[in-house]
Protein backbone atom coordinates (compact mmCIF):
# COMPACT_ATOMS: atom_id res chain seq x y z
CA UNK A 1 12.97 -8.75 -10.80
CA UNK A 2 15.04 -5.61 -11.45
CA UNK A 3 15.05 -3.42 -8.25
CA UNK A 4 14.54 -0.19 -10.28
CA UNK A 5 11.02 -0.82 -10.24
CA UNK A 6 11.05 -0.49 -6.65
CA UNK A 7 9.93 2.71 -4.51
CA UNK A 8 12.38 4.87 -5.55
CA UNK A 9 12.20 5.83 -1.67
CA UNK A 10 13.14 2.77 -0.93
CA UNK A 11 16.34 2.34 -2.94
CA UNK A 12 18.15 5.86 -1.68
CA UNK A 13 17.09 3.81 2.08
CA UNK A 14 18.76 0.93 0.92
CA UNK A 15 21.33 3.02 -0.47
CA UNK A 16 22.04 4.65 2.84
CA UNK A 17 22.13 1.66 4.59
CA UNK A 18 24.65 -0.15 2.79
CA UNK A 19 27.19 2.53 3.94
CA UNK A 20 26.47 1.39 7.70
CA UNK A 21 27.96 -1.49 9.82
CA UNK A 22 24.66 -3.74 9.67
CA UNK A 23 23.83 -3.20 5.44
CA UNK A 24 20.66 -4.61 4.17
CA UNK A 25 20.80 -7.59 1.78
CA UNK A 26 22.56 -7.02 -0.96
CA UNK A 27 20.70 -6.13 -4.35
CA UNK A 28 21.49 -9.68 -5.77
CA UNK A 29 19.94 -11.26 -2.85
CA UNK A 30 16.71 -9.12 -2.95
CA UNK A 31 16.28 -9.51 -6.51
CA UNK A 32 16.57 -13.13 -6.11
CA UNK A 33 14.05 -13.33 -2.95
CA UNK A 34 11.64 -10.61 -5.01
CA UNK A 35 11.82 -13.20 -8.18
CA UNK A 36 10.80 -16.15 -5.56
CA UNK A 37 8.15 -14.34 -4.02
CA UNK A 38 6.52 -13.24 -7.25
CA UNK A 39 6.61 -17.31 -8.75
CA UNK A 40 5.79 -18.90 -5.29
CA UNK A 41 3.12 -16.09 -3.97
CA UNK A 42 3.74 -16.68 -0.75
CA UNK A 43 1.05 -15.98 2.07
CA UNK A 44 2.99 -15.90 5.14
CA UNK A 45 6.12 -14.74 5.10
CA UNK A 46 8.68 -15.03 8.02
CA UNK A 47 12.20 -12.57 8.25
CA UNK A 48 14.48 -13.41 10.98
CA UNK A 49 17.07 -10.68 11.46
CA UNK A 50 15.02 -7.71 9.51
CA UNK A 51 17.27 -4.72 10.63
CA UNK A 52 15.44 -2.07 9.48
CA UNK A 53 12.86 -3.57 7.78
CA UNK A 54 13.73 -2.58 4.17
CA UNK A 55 13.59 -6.19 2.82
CA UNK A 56 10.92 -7.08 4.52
CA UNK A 57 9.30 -3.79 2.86
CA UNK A 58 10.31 -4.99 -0.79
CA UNK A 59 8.54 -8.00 -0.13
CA UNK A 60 5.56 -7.18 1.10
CA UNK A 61 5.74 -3.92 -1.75
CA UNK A 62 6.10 -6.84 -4.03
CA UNK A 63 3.28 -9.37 -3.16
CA UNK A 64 -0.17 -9.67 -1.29
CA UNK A 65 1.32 -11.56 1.66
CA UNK A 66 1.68 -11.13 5.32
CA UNK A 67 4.90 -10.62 7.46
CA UNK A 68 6.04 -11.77 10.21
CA UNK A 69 9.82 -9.99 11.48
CA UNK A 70 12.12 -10.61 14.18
CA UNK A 71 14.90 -8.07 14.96
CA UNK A 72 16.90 -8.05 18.43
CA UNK A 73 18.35 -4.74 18.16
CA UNK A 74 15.62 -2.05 19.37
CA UNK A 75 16.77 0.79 17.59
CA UNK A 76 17.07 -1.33 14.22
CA UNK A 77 13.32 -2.62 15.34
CA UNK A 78 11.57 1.12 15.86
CA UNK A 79 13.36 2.14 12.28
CA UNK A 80 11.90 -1.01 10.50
CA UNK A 81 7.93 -0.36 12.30
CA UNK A 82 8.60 3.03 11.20
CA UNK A 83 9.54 2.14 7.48
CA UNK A 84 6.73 0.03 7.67
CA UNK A 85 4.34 2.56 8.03
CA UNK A 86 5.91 4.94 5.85
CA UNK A 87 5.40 2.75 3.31
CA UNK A 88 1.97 1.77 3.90
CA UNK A 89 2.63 -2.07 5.08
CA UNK A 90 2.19 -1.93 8.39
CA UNK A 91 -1.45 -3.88 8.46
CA UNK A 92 0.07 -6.48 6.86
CA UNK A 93 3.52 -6.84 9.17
CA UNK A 94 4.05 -7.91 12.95
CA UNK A 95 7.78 -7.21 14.17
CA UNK A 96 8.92 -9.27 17.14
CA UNK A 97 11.47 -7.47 19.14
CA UNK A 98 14.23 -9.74 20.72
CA UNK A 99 15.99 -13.02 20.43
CA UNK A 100 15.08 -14.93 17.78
CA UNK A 101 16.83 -18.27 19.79
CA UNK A 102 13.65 -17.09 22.82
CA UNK A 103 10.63 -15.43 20.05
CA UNK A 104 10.72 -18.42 17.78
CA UNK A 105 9.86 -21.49 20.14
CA UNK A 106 7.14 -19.58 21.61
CA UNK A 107 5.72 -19.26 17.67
CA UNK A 108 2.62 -21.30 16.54
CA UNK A 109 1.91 -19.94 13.12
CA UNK A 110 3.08 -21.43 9.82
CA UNK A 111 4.91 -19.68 6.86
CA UNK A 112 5.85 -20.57 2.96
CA UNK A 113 8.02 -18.35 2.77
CA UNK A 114 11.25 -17.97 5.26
CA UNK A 115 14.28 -15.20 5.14
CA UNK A 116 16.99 -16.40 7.94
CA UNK A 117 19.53 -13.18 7.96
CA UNK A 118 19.82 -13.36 11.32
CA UNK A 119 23.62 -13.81 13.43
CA UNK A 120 24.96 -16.44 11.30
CA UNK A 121 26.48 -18.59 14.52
CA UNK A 122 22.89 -18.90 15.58
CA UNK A 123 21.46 -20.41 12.18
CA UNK A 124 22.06 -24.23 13.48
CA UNK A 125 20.21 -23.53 16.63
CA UNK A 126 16.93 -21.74 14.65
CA UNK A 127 16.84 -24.74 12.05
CA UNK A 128 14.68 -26.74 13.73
CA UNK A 129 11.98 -24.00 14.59
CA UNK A 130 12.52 -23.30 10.89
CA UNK A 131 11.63 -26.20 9.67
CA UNK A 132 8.62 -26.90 12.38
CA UNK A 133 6.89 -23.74 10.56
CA UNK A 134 7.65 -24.50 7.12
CA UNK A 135 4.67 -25.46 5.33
CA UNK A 136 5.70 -28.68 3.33
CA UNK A 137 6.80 -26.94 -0.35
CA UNK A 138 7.29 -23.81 1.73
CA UNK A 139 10.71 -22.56 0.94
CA UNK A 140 13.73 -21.56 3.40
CA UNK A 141 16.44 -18.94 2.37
CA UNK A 142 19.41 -18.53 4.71
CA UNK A 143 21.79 -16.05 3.59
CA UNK A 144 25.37 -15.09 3.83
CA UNK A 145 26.02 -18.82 3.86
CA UNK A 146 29.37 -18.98 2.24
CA UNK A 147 30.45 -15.57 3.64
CA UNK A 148 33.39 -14.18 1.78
CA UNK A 149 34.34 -17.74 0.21
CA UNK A 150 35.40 -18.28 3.92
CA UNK A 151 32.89 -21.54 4.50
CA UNK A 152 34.65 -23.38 1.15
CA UNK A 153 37.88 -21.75 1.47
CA UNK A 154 40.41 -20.69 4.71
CA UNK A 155 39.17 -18.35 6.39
CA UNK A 156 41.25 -15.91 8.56
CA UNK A 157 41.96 -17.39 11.94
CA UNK A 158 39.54 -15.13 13.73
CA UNK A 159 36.49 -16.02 11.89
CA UNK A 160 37.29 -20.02 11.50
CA UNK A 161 34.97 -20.23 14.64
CA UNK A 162 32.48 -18.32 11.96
CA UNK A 163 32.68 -20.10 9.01
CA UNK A 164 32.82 -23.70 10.86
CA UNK A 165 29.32 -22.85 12.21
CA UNK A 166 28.31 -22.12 8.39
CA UNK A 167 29.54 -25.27 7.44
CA UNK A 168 27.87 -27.24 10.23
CA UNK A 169 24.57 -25.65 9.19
CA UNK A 170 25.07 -26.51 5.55
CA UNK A 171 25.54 -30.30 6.34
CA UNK A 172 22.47 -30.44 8.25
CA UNK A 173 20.49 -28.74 5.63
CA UNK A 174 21.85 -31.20 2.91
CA UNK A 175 21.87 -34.37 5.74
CA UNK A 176 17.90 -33.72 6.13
CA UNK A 177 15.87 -35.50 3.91
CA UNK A 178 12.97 -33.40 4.57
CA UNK A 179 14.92 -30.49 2.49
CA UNK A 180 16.24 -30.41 -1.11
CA UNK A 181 18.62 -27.49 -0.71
CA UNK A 182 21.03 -25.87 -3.55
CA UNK A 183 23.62 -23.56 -2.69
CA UNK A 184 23.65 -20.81 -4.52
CA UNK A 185 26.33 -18.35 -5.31
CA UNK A 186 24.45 -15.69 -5.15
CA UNK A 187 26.12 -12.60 -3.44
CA UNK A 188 27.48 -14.57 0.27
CA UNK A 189 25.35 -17.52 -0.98
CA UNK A 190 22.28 -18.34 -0.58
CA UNK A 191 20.85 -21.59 0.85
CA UNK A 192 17.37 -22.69 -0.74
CA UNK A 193 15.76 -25.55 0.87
CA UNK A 194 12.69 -26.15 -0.27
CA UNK A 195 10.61 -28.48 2.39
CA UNK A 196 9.63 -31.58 0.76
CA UNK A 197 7.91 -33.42 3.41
C-alpha cells in the first residue's frame, strides 16, 4: 500500500514521532503490515507495544477489523486512546495499559492478526501467549528482529545481551513446527510466522 493515501493527519503524527526516542514503525514496516491486512482481512487484530497508537490507527483506518493494544508506558497509552478518538476508531479499539509479560496471560480472546513491537528482550517470554491466541492461519509479525544487522552480524558489546535474545527468539520461531516463518529484510526485519496448526 503506499502510505500517501493515508490521513494526511496521520502522516505529519507519524512524522513527528519519528524525531522522538520511542519512533513509530517505520514506513516500510507499515506499508508491509497495511498490504497484509488488506489481503488477509483480518478480524481481530492484536498490537503489543502500540506507543501512541498511530499504527494501530493505520490499521484499523485501513480495514473493518477490531483492535486490541497493549502499551506499558501511560503517557504513550493516553496519547494513543486519544489518537484513537481523533480519528474516529475508538469503538472499534481496546488499549490495555501495562505489562504485556502480566495483560497477556490473563487474555482469552483470539486474533488473526498479531503486531509484537513490544521491548525486544521480552519477545521469547510473550511467544507462547502469542501463539495460544493465534487463530490457526492467523499470522504473527514481530518486528525489529534483526535490529541494525546486529542479530546476523557483531553487535557492539553493550547490546550483545540484545541481539542474543533476538536470536534466541528467531530459533524458536523457526524450531516450532506449528509456524512457517520467513525473515524478512524489511526495515529491522520482520518475522512472519504464519500459524499452521
Amino acid at each position: 500500500m503506499n502510505l500517501s493515501a493515508l490521513d494526511g493527519r496521520l502522516l505529519a503524527l507519524r512524522e513527528k514521532a519519528k524525531e522522538g526516542r520511542d519512533p513509530t514503525a517505520a514506513d516500510e514496516t507499515l506499508a508491509y503490515l497495511l498490504n497484509v491486512a488488506e489481503a488477509r482481512k483480518p478480524r481481530k487484530i492484536l498490537e503489543i507495544g502500540a506507543a501512541e497508537g498511530l499504527t494501530s490507527c493505520a490499521l484499523l483506518l485501513c480495514s473493518h477489523a477490531h483492535l486490541t493494544a497493549i502499551e506499558a508506558d501511560a503517557d504513550r497509552a493516553a496519547r494513543a486512546r486519544e489518537h484513537f478518538r481523533a480519528f474516529g476508531v475508538e469503538d472499534r479499539a481496546v488499549l490495555y495499559e501495562g505489562d504485556a509479560g502480566e495483560i497477556l496471560p490473563m487474555m482469552t480472546d483470539t486474533f488473526d492478526f498479531i503486531f509484537l513491537d513490544g521491548p525486544k528482550v521480552q519477545y521469547r517470554n510473550y511467544l507462547s501467549d502469542c501463539k495460544r491466541m493465534l487463530q490457526v492461519g492467523g499470522v504473527l509479525i514481530s518486528d525489529d528482529v534483526l535490529l541494525f544487522g546486529w542479530v546476523r552480524g557483531e553487535p557492539p558489546k553493550k547490546r550483545r545481551m540484545l541481539a542474543e535474545h533476538l536470536r534466541e527468539y528467531l530459533r524458536m520461531l523457526e524450531a516450532d513446527p506449528g509456524f512457517d516463518t520467513q525473515v524478512l529484510e524489511i526495515a529491522e526485519g520482520l518475522a512472519v510466522s504464519t500459524k499452521i496448526r
